[in-house]
Protein backbone atom coordinates (compact mmCIF):
# COMPACT_ATOMS: atom_id res chain seq x y z
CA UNK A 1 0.00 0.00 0.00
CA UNK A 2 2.50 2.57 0.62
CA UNK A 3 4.57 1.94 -2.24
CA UNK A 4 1.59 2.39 -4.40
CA UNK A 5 0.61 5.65 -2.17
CA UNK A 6 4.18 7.12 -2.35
CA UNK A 7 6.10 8.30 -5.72
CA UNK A 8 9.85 9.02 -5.36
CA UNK A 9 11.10 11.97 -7.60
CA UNK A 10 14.24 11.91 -9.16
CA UNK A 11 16.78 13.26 -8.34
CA UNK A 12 17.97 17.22 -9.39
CA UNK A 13 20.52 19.68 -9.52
CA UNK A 14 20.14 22.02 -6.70
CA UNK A 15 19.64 25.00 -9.31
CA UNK A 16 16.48 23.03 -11.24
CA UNK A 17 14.86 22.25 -7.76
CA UNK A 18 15.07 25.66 -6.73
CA UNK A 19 13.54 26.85 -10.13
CA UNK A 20 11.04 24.19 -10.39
CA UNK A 21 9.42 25.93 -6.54
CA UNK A 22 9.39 29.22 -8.31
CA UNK A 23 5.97 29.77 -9.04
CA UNK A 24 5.76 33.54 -9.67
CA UNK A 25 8.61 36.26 -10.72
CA UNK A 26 8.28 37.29 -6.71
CA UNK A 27 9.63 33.89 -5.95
CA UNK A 28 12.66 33.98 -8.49
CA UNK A 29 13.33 37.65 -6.72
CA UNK A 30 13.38 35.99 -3.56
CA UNK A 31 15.84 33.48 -4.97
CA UNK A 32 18.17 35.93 -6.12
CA UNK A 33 18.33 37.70 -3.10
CA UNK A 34 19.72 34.76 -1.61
CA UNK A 35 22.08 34.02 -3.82
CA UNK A 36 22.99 37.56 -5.20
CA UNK A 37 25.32 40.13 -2.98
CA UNK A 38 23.93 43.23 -1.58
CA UNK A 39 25.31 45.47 -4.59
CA UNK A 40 24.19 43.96 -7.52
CA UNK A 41 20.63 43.23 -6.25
CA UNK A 42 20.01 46.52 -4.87
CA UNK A 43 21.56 47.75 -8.22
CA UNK A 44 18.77 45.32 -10.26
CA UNK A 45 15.70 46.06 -7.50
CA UNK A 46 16.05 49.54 -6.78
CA UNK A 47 15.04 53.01 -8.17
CA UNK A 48 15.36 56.35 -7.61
CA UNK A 49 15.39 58.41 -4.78
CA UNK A 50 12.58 56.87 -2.56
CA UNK A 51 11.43 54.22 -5.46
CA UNK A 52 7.96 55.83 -5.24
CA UNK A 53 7.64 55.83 -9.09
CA UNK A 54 8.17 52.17 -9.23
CA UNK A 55 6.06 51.09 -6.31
CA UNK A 56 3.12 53.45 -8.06
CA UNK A 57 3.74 51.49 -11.15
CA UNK A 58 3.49 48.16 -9.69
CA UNK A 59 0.42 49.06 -7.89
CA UNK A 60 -1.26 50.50 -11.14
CA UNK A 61 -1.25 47.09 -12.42
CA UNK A 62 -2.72 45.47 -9.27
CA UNK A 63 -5.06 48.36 -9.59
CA UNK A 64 -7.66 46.48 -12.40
CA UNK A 65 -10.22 44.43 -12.75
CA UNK A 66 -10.57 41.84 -15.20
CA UNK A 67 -13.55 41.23 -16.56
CA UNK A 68 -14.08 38.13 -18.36
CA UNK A 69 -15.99 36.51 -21.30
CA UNK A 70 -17.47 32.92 -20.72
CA UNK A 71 -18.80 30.34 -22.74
CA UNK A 72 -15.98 30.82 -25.80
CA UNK A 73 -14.32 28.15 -27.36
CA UNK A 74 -10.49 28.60 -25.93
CA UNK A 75 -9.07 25.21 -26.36
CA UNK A 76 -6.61 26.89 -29.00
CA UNK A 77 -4.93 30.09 -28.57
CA UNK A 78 -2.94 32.52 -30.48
CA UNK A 79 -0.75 34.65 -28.19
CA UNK A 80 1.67 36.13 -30.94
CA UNK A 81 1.26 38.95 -33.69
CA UNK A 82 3.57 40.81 -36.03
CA UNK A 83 5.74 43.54 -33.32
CA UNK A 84 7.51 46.04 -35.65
CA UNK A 85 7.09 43.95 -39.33
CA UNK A 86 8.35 40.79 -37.79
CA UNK A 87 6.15 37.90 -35.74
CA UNK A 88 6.65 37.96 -31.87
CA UNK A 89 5.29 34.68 -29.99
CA UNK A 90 4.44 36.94 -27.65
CA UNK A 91 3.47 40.77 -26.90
CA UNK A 92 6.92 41.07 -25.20
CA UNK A 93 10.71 41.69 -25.47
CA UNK A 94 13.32 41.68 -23.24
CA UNK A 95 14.34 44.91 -22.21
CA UNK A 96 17.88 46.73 -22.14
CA UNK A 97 19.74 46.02 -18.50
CA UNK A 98 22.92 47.36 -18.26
CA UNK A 99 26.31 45.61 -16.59
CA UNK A 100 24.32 42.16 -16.67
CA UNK A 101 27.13 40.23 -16.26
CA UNK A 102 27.27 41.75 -12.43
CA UNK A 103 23.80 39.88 -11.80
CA UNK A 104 24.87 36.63 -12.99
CA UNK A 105 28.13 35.95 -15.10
CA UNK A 106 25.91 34.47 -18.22
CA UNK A 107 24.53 37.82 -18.72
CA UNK A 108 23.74 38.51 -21.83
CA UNK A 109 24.51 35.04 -23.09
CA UNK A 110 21.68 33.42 -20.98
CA UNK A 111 19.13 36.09 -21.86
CA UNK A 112 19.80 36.17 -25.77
CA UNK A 113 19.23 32.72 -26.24
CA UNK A 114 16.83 32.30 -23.67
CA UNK A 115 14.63 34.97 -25.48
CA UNK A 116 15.17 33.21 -28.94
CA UNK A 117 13.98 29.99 -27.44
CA UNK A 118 10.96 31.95 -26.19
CA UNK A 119 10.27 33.68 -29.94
CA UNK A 120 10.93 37.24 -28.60
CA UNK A 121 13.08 39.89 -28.83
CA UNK A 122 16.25 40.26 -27.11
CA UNK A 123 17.22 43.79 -26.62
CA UNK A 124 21.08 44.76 -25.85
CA UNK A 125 21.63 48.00 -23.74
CA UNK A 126 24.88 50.26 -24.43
CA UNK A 127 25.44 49.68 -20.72
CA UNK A 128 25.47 45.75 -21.52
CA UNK A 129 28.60 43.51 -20.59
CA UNK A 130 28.64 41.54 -23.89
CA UNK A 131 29.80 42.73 -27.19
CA UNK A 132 27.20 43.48 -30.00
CA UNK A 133 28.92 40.69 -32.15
CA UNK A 134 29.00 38.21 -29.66
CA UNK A 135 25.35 38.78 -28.86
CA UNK A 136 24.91 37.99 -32.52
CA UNK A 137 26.84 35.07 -32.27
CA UNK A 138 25.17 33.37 -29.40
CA UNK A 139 21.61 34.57 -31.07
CA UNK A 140 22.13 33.83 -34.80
CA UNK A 141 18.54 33.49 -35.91
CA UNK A 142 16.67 35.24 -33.36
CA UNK A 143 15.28 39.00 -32.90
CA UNK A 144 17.65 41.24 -31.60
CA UNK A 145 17.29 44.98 -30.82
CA UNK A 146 19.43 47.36 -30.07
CA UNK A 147 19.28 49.77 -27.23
CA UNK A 148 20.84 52.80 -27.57
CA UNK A 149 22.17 56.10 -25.36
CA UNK A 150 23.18 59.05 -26.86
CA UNK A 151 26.61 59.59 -25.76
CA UNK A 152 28.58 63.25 -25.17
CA UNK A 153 30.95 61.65 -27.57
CA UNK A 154 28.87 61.71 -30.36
CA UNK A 155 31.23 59.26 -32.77
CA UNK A 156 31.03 56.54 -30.24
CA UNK A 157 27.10 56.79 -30.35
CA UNK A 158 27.32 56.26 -33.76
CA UNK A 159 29.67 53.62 -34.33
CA UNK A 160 27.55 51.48 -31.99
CA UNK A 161 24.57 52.10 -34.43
CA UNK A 162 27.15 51.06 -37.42
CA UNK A 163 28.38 47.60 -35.31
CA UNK A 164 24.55 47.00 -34.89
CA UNK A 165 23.14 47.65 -38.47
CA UNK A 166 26.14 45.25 -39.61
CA UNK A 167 25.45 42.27 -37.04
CA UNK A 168 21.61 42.33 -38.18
CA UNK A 169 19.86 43.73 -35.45
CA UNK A 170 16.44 44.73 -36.40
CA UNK A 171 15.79 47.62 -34.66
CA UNK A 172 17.63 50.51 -32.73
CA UNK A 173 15.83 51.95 -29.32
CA UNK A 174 17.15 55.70 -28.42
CA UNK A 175 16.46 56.37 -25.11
CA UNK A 176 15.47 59.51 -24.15
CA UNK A 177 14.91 59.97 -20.49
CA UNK A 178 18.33 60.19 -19.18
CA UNK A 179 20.00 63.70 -19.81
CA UNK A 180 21.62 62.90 -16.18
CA UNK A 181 22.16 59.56 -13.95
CA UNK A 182 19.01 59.36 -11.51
CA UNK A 183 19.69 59.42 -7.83
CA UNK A 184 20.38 55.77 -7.14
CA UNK A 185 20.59 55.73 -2.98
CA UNK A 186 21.01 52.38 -2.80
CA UNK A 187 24.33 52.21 -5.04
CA UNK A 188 25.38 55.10 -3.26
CA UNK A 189 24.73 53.28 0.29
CA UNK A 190 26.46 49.95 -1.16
CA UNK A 191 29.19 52.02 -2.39
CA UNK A 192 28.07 50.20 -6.23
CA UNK A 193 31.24 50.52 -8.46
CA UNK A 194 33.12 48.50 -11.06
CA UNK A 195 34.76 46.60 -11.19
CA UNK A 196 32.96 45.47 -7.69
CA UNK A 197 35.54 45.74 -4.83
CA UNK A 198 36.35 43.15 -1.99
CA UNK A 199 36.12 45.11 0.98
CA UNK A 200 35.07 43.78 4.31
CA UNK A 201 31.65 44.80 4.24
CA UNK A 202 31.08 43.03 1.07
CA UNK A 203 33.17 40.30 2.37
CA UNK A 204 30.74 39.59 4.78
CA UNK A 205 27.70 40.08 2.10
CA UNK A 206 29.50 37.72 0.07
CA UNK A 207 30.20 34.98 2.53
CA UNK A 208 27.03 32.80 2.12
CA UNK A 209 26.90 33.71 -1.80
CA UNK A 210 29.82 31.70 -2.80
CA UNK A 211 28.37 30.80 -6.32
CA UNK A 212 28.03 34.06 -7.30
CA UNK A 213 31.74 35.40 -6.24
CA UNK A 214 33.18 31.85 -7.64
CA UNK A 215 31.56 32.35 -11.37
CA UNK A 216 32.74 36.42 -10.96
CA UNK A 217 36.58 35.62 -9.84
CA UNK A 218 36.79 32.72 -12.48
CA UNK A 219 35.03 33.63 -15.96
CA UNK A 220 36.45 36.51 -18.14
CA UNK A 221 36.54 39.78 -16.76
CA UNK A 222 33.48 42.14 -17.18
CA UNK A 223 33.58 44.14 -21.13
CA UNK A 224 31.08 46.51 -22.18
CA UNK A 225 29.19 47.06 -25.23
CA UNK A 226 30.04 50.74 -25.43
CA UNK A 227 32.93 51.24 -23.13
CA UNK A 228 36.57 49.57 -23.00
CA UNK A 229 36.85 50.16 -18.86
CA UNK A 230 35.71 51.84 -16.10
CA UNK A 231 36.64 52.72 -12.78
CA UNK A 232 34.11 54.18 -10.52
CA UNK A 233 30.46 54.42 -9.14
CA UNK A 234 27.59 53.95 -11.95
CA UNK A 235 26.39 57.15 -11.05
CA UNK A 236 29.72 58.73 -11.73
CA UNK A 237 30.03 56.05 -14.99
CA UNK A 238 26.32 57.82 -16.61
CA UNK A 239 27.28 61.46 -15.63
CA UNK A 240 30.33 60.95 -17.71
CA UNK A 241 28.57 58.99 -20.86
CA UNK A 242 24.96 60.90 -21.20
CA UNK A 243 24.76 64.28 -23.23
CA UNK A 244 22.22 66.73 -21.47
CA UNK A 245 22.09 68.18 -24.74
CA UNK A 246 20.03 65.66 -26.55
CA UNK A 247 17.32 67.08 -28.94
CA UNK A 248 15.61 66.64 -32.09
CA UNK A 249 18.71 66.96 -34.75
CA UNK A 250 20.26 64.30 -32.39
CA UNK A 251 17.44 61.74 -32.89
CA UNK A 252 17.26 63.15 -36.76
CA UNK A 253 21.08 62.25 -37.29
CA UNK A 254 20.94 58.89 -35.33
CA UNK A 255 17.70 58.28 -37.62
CA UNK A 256 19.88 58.97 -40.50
CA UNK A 257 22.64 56.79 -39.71
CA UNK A 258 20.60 53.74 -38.90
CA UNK A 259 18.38 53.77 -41.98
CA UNK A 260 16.25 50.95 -40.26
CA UNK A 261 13.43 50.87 -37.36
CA UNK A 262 13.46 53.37 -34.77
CA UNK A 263 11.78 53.32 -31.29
CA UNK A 264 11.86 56.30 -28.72
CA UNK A 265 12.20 54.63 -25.48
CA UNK A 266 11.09 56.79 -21.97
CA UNK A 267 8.24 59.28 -23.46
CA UNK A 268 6.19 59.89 -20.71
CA UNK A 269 3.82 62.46 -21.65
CA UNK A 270 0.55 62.44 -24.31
CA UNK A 271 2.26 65.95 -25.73
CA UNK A 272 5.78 64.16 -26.48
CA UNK A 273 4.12 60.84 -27.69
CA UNK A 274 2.12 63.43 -30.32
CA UNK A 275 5.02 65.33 -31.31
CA UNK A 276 7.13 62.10 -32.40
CA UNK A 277 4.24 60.25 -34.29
CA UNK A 278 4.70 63.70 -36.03
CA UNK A 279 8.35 63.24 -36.71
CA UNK A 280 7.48 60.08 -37.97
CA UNK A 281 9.09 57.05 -35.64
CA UNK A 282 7.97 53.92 -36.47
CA UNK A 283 7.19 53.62 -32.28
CA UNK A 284 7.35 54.89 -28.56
CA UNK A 285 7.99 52.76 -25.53
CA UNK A 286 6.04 54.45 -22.58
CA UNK A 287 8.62 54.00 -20.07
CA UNK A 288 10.05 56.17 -17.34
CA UNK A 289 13.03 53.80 -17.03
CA UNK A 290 11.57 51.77 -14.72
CA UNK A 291 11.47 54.34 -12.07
CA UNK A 292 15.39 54.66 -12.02
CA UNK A 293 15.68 58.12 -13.42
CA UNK A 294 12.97 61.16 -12.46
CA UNK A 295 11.26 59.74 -9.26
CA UNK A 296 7.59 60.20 -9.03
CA UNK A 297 7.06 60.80 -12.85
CA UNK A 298 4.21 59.60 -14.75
CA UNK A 299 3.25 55.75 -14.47
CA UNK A 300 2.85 54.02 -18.10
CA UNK A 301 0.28 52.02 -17.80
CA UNK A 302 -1.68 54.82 -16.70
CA UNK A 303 -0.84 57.27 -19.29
CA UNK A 304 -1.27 54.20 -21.92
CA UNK A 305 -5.57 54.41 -22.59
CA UNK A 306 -5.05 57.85 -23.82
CA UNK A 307 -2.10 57.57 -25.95
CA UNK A 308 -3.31 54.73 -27.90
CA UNK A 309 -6.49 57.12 -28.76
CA UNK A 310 -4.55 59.98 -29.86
CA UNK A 311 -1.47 58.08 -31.58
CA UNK A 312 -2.31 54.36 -31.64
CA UNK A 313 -3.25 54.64 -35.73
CA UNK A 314 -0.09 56.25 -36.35
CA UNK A 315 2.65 53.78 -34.56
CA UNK A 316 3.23 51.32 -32.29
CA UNK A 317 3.08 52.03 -28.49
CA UNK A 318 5.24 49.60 -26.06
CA UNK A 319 5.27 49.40 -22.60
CA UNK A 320 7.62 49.15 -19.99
CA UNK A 321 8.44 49.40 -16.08
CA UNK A 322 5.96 47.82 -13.19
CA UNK A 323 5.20 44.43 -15.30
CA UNK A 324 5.95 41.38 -13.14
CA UNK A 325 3.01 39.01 -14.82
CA UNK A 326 1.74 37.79 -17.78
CA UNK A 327 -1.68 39.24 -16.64
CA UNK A 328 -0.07 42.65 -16.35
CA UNK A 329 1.02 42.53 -20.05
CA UNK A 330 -2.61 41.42 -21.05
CA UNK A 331 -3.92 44.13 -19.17
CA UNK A 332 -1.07 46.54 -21.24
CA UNK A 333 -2.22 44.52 -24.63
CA UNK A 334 -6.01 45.05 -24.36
CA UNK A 335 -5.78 48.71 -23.41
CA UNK A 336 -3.67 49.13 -26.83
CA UNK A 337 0.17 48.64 -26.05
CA UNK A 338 1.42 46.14 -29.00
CA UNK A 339 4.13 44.94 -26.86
CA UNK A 340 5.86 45.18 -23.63
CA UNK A 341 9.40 45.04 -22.03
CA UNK A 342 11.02 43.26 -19.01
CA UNK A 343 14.12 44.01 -17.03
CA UNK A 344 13.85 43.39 -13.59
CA UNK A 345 11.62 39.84 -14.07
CA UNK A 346 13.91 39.25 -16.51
CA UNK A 347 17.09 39.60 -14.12
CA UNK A 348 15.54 38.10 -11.44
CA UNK A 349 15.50 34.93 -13.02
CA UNK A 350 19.25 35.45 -14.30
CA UNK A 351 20.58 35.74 -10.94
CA UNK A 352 18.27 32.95 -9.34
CA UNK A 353 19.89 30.31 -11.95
CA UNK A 354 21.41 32.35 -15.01
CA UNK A 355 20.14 30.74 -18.17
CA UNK A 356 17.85 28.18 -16.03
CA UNK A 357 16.85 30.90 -14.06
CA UNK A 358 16.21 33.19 -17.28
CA UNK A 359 14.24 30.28 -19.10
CA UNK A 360 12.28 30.02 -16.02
CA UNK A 361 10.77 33.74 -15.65
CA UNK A 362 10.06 33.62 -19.30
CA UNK A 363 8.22 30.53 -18.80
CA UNK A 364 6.44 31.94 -16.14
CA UNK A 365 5.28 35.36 -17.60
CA UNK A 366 4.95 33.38 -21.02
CA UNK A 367 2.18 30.52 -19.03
CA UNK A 368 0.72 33.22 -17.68
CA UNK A 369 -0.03 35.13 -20.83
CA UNK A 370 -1.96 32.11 -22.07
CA UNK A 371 -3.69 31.36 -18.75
CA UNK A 372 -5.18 34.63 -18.57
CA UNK A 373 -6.46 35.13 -22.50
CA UNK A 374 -8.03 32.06 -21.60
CA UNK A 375 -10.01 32.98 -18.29
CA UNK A 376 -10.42 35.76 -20.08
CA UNK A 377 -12.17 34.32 -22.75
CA UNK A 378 -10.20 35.43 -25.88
CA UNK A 379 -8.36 33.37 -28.08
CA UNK A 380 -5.87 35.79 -29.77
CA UNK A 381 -4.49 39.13 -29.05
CA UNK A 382 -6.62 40.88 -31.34
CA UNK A 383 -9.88 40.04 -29.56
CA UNK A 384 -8.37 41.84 -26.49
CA UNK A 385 -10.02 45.24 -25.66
CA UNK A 386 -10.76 48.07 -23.03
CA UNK A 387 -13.92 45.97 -22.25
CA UNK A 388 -11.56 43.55 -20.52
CA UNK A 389 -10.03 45.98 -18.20
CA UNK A 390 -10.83 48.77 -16.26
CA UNK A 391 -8.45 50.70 -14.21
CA UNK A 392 -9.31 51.31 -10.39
CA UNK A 393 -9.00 54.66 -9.43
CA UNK A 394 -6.41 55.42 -6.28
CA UNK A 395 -3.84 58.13 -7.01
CA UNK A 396 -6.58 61.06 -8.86
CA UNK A 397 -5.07 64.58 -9.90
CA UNK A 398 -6.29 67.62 -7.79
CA UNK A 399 -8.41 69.94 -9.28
């Protein structure tokens, strides 16, 4: 009797087990705190000043209600559509993260391929620890999108855009919302520099994360997409790199150079997201960088209902910062966004179990996706609508 009752499962690594109890991207965060030292984590979870523009964010998207359609036939589901002339298996990408290899050494070589697998787009920041060519190389048939800061030194803004155009990535995202580094206080309390530093503080941080400081001391030494070296704090490191001087004859010459797709990444405002479906960009990411730049600025997924009704006819409109489910990026889908970005789900599941750990949060978010469309009663993205969601009023504007 109790050999029929009882069911032995076999045996597995230690970094599959953990994975396997990871349920939601809150568990793989948990994970990676763990295993992760103080710096980099804080460096991945925080935001600005006191993070009140990413907890607002977050809470916008617990702020809905679903409503759903019953009795529809849902036993087969479409959850892809064309993103930017190309098919995407899902309404999502990957988002830029910069110094990636800090969260897990795979980096950028886990989340490439992991994305691929996935049939999404990988995007690679300027800030990213892996060259644009080996990117390419790990990712030689998948989607790959380039991220893109406009740099005080001009010529090294552009060559990127030249290395990108000639390793086949699809599309080039300028971001626009960082004329200056955002106040980072939790770098600044960890003392966050690179290369990361050995002092006793961190010694101590480090002592029960032995995995992490083994794969850091023994693979090759961090490189950057855009930069050779650096010595210093990351706050220091974008001060030094970002031009405060940014306008429209700098996104008219980068336009020019590329010759390909463009997205403007970080509008936050219906005015902005007007006047560049004017200038004619093929889309806009509503992003305010994931709360890491001007605290307290406009959430996305708030501002989203009313720029899809003033610009949705005349480009695409992404989504990014707060999104930490597959329901939220339904909810961003069916209130118009054609596709959304992750970072910090995305990392999450780097540092819990680098590619593992990658695969895993874009199985989650990906499962989840499907599971709601069909709860929801829809079986593609295009049945989707404003009749599914309804945002719940909390945070209203004074009169």
């Amino acid at each position: 009797m109790l050999r029929q009752t009882l069911r032995l499962k076999p045996l597995q690594s230690p970094v599959r087990a953990r994975l396997e109890k990871a349920q939601t991207i809150a568990d793989l965060r948990a994970v990676a705190k763990r295993r992760t030292p103080k710096g980099p984590f804080d460096y991945t979870d925080g935001a600005a000043e006191d993070e009140v523009g990413l907890a607002r964010a977050r809470q916008a998207f617990q702020d809905i209600e679903l409503h759903p359609s019953v009795l529809r036939d849902v036993t087969t589901i479409s959850t892809g559509w064309d993103v930017l002339g190309a098919p995407s298996a899902y309404p999502l990408a990957v988002a830029p993260t910069g110094f990636t290899r800090l969260m897990h050494a795979e980096g950028e070589l886990a989340g490439g391929p992991s994305a691929a697998a996935h049939g999404i787009p990988f995007t690679l920041s300027t800030l990213g620890t892996t060259s644009i060519e080996d990117v390419r190389a790990a990712v030689p048939h998948g989607r790959l999108w380039m991220q893109l800061y406009m740099m005080k030194e001009r010529d090294r803004s552009l060559e990127l855009v030249a290395r990108a155009k000639a390793a086949g990535y699809d599309t080039l995202h300028i971001t626009v919302d960082t004329p200056v580094a955002g106040a980072r206080h939790r770098d600044k309390r960890n003392g966050m520099q690179f290369p990361p530093q050995l002092t006793p503080a961190t010694f101590l941080d480090a002592a029960p994360k032995v995995g992490w400081w083994w794969n850091f001391l023994t693979t090759e030494p961090l490189t950057f997409a855009a930069i050779s070296s650096w010595q210093g704090t990351v706050g220091e490191l974008l001060d030094a790199m970002f031009d405060p001087g940014i306008d429209d004859a700098a996104l008219a010459e980068v336009r020019q150079a590329w010759g390909g797709t463009i997205v403007v990444k970080g509008v936050q405002s219906l005015e902005d997201a007007k006047r560049l479906a004017g200038l004619g960009v093929d889309a806009i990411t509503l992003s305010n960088h994931g709360g890491r730049q001007l605290d307290r600025a406009p959430v996305p997924f708030l501002l989203l209902p009313e720029v899809v009704r003033e610009v949705g006819s005349d480009l695409e409109i992404h989504l990014d910062t707060g999104i930490m489910s597959g329901t939220d990026i339904v909810a961003a889908v069916a209130l118009g966004a054609r596709s959304t970005m992750v970072g910090r789900a995305y990392l999450y599941g780097l540092m819990a179990g680098g590619r593992a750990g990658v695969d895993r949060a874009l199985d989650i978010l990906t499962s989840e996706i499907a599971r709601t469309m069909r709860l929801l009663g829809v079986a593609s993205l295009e049945e989707l609508g404003p009749r599914h969601v309804t945002q719940l009023e909390r945070l209203v504007p004074r009169r």
